[in-house]
Protein backbone atom coordinates (compact mmCIF):
# COMPACT_ATOMS: atom_id res chain seq x y z
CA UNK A 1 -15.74 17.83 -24.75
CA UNK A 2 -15.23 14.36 -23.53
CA UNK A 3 -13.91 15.00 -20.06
CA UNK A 4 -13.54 11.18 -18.88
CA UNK A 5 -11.65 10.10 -22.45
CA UNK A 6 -13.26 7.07 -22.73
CA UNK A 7 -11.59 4.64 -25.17
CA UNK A 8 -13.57 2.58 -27.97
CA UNK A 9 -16.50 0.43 -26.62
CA UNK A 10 -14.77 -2.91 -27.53
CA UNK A 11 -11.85 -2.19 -25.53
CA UNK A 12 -13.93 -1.80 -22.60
CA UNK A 13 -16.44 -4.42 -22.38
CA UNK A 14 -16.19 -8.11 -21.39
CA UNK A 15 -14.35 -9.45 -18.75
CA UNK A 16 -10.45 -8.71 -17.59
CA UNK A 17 -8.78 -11.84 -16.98
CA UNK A 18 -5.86 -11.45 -14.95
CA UNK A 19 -3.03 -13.42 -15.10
CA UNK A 20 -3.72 -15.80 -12.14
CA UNK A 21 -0.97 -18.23 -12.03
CA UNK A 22 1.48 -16.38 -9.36
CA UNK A 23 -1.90 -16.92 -6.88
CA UNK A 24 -1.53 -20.65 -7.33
CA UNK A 25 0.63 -20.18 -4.13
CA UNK A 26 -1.36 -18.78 -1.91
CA UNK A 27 -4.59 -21.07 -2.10
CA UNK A 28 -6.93 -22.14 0.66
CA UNK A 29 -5.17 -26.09 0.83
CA UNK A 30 -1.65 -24.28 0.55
CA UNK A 31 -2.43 -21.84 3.11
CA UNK A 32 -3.95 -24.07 5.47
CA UNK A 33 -1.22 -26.86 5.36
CA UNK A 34 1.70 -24.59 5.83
CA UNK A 35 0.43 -22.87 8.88
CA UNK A 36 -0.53 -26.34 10.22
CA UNK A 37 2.96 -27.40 8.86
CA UNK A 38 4.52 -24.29 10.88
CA UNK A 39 2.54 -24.54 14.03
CA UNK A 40 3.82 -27.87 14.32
CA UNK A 41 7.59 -27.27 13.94
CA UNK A 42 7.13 -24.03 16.14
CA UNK A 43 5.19 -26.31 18.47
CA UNK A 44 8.06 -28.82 18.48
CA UNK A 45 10.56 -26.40 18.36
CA UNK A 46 9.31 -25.18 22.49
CA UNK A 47 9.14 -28.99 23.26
CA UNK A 48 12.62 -29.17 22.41
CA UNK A 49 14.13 -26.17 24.40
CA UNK A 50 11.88 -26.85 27.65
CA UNK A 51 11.80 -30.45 27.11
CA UNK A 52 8.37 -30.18 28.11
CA UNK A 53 5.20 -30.85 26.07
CA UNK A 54 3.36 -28.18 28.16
CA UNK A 55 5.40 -25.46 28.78
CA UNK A 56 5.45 -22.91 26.04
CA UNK A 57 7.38 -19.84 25.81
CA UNK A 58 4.29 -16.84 26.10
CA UNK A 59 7.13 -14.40 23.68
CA UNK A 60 7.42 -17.27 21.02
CA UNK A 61 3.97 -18.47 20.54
CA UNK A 62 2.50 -15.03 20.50
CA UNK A 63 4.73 -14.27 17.67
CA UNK A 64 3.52 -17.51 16.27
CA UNK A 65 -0.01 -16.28 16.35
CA UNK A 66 0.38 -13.31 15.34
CA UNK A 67 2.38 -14.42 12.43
CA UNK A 68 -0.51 -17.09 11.48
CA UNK A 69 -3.19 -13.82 11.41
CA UNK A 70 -0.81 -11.96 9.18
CA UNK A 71 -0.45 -14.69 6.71
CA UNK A 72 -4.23 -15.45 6.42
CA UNK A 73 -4.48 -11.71 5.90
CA UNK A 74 -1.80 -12.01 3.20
CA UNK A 75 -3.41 -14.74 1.27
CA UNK A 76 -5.87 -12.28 0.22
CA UNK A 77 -3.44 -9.91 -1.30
CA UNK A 78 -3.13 -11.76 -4.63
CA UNK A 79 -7.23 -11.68 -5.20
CA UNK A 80 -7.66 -7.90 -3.72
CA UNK A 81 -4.83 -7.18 -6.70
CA UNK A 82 -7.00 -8.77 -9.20
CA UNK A 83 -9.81 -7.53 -8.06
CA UNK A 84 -8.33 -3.56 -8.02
CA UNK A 85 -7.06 -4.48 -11.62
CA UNK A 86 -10.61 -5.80 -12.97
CA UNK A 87 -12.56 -2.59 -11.00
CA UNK A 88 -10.43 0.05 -12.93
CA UNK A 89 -10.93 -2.00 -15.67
CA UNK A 90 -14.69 -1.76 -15.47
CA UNK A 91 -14.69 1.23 -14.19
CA UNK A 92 -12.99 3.04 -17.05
CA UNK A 93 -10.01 4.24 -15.51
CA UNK A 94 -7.52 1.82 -17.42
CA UNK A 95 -8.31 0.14 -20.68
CA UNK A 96 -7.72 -3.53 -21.22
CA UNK A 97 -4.22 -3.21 -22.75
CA UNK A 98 -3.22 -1.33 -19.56
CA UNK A 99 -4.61 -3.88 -17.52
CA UNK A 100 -3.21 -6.53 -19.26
CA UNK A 101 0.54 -4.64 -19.53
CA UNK A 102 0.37 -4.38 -15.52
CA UNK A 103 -0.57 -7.82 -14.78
CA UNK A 104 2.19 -9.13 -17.06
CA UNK A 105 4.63 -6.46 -15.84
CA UNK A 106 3.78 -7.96 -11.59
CA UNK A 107 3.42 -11.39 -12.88
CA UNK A 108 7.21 -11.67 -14.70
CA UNK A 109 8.84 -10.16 -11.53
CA UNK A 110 7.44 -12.03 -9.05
CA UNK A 111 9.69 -15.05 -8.88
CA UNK A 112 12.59 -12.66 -8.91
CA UNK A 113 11.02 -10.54 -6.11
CA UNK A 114 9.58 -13.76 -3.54
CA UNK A 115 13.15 -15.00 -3.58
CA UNK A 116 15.09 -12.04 -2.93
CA UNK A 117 12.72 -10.50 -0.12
CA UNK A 118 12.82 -14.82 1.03
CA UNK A 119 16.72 -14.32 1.22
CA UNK A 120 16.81 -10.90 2.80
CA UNK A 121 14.01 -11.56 5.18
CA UNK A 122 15.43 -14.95 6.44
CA UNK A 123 18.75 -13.42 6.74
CA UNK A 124 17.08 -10.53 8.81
CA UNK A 125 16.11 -13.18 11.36
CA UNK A 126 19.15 -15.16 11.70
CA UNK A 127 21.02 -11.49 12.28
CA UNK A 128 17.99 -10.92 14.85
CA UNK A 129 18.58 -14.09 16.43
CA UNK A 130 22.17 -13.47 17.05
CA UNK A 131 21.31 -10.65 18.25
CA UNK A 132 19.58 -12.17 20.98
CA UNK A 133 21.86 -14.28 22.53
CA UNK A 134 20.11 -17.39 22.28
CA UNK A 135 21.18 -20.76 20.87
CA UNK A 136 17.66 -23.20 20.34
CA UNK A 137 18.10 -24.33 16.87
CA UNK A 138 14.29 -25.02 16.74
CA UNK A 139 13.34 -21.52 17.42
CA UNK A 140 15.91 -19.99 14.88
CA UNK A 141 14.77 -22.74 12.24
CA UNK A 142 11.00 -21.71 12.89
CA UNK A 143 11.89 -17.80 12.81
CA UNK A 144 14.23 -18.29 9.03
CA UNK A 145 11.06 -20.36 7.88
CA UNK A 146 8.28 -17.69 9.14
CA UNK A 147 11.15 -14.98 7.60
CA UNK A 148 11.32 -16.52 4.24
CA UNK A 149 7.33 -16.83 3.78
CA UNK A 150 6.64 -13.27 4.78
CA UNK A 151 10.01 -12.14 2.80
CA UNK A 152 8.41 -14.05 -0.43
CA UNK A 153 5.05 -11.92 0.63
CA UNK A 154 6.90 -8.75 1.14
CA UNK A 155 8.65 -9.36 -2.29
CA UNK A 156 5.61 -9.19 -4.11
CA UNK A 157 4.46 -6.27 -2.02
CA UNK A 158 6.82 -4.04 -3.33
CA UNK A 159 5.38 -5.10 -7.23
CA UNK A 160 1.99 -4.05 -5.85
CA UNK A 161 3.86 -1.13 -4.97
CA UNK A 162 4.96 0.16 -8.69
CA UNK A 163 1.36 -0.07 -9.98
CA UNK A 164 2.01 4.17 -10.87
CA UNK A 165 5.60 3.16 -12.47
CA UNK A 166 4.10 0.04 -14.48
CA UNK A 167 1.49 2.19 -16.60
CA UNK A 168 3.58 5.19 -16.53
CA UNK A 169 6.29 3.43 -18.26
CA UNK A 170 3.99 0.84 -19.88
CA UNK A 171 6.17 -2.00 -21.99
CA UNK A 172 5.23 -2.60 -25.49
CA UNK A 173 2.81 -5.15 -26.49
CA UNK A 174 0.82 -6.02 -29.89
CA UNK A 175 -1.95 -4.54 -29.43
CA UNK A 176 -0.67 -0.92 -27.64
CA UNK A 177 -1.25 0.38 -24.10
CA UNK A 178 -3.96 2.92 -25.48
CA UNK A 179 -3.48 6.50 -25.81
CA UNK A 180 -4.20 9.25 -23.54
CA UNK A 181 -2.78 9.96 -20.27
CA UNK A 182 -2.02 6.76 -17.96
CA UNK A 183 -5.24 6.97 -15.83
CA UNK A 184 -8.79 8.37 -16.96
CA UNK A 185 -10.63 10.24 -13.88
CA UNK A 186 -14.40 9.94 -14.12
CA UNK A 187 -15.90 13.27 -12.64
CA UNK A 188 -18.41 13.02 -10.04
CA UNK A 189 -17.89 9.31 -10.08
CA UNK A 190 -20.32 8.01 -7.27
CA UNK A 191 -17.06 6.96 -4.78
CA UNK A 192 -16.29 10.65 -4.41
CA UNK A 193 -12.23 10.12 -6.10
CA UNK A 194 -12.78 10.01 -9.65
CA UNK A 195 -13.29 6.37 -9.86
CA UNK A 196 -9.58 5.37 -8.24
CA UNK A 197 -10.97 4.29 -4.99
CA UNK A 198 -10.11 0.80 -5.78
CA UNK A 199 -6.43 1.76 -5.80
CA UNK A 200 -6.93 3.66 -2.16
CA UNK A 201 -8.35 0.46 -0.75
CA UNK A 202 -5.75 -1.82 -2.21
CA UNK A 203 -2.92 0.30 -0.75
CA UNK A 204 -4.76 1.02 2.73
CA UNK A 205 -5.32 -2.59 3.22
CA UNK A 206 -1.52 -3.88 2.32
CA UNK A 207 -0.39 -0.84 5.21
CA UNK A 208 -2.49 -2.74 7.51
CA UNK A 209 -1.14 -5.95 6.94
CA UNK A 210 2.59 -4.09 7.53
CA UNK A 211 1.14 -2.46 10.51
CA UNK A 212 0.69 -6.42 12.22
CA UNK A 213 4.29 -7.29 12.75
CA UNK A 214 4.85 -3.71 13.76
CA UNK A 215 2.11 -3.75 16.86
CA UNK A 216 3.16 -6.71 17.60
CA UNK A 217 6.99 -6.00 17.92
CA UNK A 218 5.99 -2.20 19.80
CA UNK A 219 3.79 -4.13 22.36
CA UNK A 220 6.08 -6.89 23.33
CA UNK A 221 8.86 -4.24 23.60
CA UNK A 222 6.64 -2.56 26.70
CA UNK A 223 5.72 -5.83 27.97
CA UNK A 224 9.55 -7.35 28.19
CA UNK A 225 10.55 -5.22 31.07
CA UNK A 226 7.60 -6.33 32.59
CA UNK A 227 8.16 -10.00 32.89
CA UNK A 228 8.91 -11.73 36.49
CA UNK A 229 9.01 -15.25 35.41
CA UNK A 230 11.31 -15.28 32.14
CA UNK A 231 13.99 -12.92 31.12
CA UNK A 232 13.59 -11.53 27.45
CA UNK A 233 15.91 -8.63 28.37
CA UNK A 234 18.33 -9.67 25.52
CA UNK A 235 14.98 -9.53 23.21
CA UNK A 236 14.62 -5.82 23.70
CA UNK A 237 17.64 -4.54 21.29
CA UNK A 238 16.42 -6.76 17.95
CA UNK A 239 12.82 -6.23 18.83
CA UNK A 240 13.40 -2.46 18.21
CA UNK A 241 15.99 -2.49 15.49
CA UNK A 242 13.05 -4.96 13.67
CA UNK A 243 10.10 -2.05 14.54
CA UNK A 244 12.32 0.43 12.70
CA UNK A 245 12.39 -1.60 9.78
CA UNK A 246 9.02 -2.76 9.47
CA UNK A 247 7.35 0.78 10.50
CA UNK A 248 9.67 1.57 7.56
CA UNK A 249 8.21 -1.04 5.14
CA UNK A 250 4.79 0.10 6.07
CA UNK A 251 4.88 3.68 5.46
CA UNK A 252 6.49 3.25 2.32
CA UNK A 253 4.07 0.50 1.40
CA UNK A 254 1.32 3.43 1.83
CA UNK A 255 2.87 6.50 0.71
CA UNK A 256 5.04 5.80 -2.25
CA UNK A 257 2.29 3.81 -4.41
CA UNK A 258 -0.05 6.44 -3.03
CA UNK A 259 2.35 9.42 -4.18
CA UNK A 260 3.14 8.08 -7.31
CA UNK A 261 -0.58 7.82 -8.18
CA UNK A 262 -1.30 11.32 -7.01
CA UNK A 263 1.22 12.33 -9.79
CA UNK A 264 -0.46 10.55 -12.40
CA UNK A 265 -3.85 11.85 -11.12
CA UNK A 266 -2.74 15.87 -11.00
CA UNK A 267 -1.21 15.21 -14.71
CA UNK A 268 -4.62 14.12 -15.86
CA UNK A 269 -6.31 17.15 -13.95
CA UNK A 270 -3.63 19.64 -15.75
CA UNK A 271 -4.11 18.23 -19.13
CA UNK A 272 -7.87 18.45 -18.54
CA UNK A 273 -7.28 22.29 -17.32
CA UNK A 274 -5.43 23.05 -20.42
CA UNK A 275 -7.73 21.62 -22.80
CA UNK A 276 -10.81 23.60 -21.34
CA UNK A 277 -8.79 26.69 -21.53
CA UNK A 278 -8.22 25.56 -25.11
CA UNK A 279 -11.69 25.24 -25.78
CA UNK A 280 -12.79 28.41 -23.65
CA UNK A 281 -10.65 30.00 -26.29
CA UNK A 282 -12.37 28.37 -29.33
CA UNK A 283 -15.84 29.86 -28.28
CA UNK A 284 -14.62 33.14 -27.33
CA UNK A 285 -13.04 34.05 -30.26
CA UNK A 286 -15.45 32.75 -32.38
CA UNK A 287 -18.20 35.23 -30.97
CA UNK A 288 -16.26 38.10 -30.01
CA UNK A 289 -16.21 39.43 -33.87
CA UNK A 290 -19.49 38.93 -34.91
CA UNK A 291 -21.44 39.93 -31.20
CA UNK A 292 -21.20 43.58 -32.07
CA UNK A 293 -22.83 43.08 -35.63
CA UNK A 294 -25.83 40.86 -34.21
CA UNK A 295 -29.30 42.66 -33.73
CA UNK A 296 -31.02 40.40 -32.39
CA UNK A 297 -30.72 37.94 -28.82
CA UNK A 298 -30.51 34.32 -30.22
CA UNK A 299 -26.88 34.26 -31.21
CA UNK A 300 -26.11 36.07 -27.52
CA UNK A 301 -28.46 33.49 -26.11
CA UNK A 302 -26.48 31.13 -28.04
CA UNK A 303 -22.80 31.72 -26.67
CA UNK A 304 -24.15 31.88 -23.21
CA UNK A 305 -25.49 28.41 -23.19
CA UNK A 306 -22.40 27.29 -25.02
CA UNK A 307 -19.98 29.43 -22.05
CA UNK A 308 -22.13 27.56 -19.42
CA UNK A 309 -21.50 24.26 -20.91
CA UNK A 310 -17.96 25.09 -20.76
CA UNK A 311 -18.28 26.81 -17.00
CA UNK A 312 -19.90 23.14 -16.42
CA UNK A 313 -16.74 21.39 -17.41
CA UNK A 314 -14.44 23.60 -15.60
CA UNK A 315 -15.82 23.05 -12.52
CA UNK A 316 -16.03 19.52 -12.94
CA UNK A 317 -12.39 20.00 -13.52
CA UNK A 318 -11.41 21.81 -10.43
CA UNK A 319 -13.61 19.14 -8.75
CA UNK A 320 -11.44 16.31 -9.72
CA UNK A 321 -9.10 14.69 -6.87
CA UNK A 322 -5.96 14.18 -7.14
CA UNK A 323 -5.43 11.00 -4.42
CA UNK A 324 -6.92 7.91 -4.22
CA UNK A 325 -7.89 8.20 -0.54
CA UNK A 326 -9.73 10.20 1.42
CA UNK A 327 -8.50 12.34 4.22
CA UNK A 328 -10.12 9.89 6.76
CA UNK A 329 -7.80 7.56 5.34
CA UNK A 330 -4.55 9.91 5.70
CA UNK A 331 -5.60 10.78 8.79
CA UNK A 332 -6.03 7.39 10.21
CA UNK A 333 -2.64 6.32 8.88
CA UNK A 334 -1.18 9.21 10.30
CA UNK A 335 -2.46 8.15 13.74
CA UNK A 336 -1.24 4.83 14.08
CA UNK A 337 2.09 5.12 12.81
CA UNK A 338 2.76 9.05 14.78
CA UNK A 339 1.58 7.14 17.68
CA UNK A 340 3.85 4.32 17.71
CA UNK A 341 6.66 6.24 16.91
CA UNK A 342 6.46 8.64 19.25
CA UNK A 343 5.65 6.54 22.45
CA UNK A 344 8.52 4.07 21.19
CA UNK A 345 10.82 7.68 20.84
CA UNK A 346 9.71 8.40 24.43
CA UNK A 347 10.12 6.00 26.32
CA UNK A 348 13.58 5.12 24.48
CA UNK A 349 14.40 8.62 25.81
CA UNK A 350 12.58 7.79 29.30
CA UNK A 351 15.66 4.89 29.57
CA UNK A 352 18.67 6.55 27.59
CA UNK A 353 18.87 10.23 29.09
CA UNK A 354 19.38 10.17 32.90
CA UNK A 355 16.56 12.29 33.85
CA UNK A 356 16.82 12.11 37.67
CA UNK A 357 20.33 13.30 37.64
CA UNK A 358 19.28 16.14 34.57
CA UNK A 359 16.71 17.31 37.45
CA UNK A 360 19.12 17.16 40.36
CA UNK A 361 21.66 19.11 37.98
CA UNK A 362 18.68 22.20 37.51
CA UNK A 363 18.54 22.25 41.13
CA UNK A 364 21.86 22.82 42.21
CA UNK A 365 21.87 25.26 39.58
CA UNK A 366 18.80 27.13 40.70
């Protein structure tokens, strides 16, 4: 029995070429003049409201930096895609059809997507920036700008993010999405997850690039309070009402893909289970009339090598994983986000519940 169902040889060899014209965007010249493009305006935009070509706003241009590391981080999503698309190719896991389905599936949203997370995004800001109580027109018009690249980038995020939908519910094309369940695992693939490790990686890394904006927005909220020389007070109220949504964005950029995978992955492990009990069957019944009529060992011999072939397969079967990740990688996750939630939680509790006049209520009581 064929546990990896491995399609026709043809299907699987040569090269997967991706559809690579929604990367056009994000190439090394494109990349490299818009940030100089934006560092300029942003640069200009501080000139403006300190009319001063040295004084800088420390709150501003670290969210300028930060935003710059994020987007050369992001310019890489496109290619990692590719390349996750191309190693599960290779690997077996998805025939060429599939591949091919998926890439056209990302690649005729993706205008749709960039411009609707652009609008939201950009919007997002100019509610954020109202929320602040400012009025610099350069610093709004370099936040809707920075909000409309990383809404475009966010856009396409969440097409990244229905890689399990796409070849579960696989469009029809001339030449057929293959048969078989969506995904083929590959038992005791070297990675240690059945050959989906590509998938694991691709999902870890676009969490990471979520988790940026959301450091960045948890830090600054400690450090506000903290400031002598400039007053970002009014900063404190959209800075947190942002970290809820992009803590948001990156636990469901994680989990969902992640969980909608693991589906796919435990129905390949059951319909593995049932055809081994299938097959189990087969043998058994094939031997169990004819054992008591045999004299002599080889036909005994014979059942027990075939029942250990079968033994072989069964516990290559239980073997199988059914996420793309390892626990490190859960665990990790886990870590960062539990951590910034709850030391955001408490010290939002720390400022909201009167605790000196809780304590001096327990001891009049006691």
């Amino acid at each position: 029995m064929n546990l990896s169902h491995h399609g026709p040889r043809s299907e699987r060899s040569g090269a997967t070429q991706v559809d690579g014209k929604a990367s056009r965007l994000f190439t090394r010249r494109n990349v490299i003049a818009f940030l100089i493009a934006f560092l300029v305006v942003s640069y200009l935009a501080q000139v403006y409201q300190y009319k001063s070509a040295v004084q800088i706003d420390p709150l501003f241009t670290s969210g300028c930096i930060t935003f710059v590391i994020a987007i050369i981080m992001a310019s890489s999503v496109e290619a990692r895609w590719q390349s996750m698309l191309e190693s599960l190719h290779h690997r077996d896991i998805l025939d060429k059809p599939q591949v091919d389905m998926v890439a056209r599936q990302y690649h005729d949203g993706t205008g749709r997507a960039s411009l609707i997370g652009a609008i939201v995004v950009a919007l997002l800001m100019m509610i954020t920036y109202s929320m602040s109580g400012r009025n610099h027109k350069g610093v709004l018009l370099a936040m809707v700008v920075a909000g409309s690249v990383a809404g475009a980038i966010i856009g396409r995020m969440v097409l990244y993010g229905a890689f399990g939908y796409y070849i579960q519910h696989p469009r029809s094309t001339k030449n057929g999405s293959g048969s078989g369940p969506p995904l083929r695992l590959i038992p005791d693939h070297p990675d240690g997850l059945a050959g989906t490790r590509p998938i694991g990686e691709f999902y870890s890394f676009q969490a990471r690039l979520l988790a940026i904006p959301a450091i960045f927005l948890a830090v600054w909220w400690y450090i506000i309070p903290l400031q002598d020389k400039v007053s970002y007070t009014n900063w404190r109220e959209p800075y947190i009402f942002l970290f809820a949504i992009t803590i948001g964005l990156e636990i469901c950029s994680f989990v969902f893909p992640l969980l909608s995978v693991h589906n796919i992955m435990c129905q390949f492990k059951n319909l593995r289970s049932m055809k081994w009990d299938e097959q189990q069957g087969i043998v058994i019944g094939r031997y169990r009339d004819q054992l008591d009529k045999w004299d002599n060992s080889s036909a005994r011999e014979q059942m027990a090598a075939e029942m250990e072939s079968i033994a072989k397969i069964y516990k290559e079967i239980r073997n199988l994983p059914t996420w793309p990740v390892e626990v490190r990688v859960w665990r990790t996750f886990a870590i960062r986000n539990v951590a910034l939630l709850l030391t955001l939680i408490g010290q939002l509790t720390m400022e909201t519940i009167p605790w000196d006049k809780v304590g001096s209520t327990i001891r009049d009581l006691g």
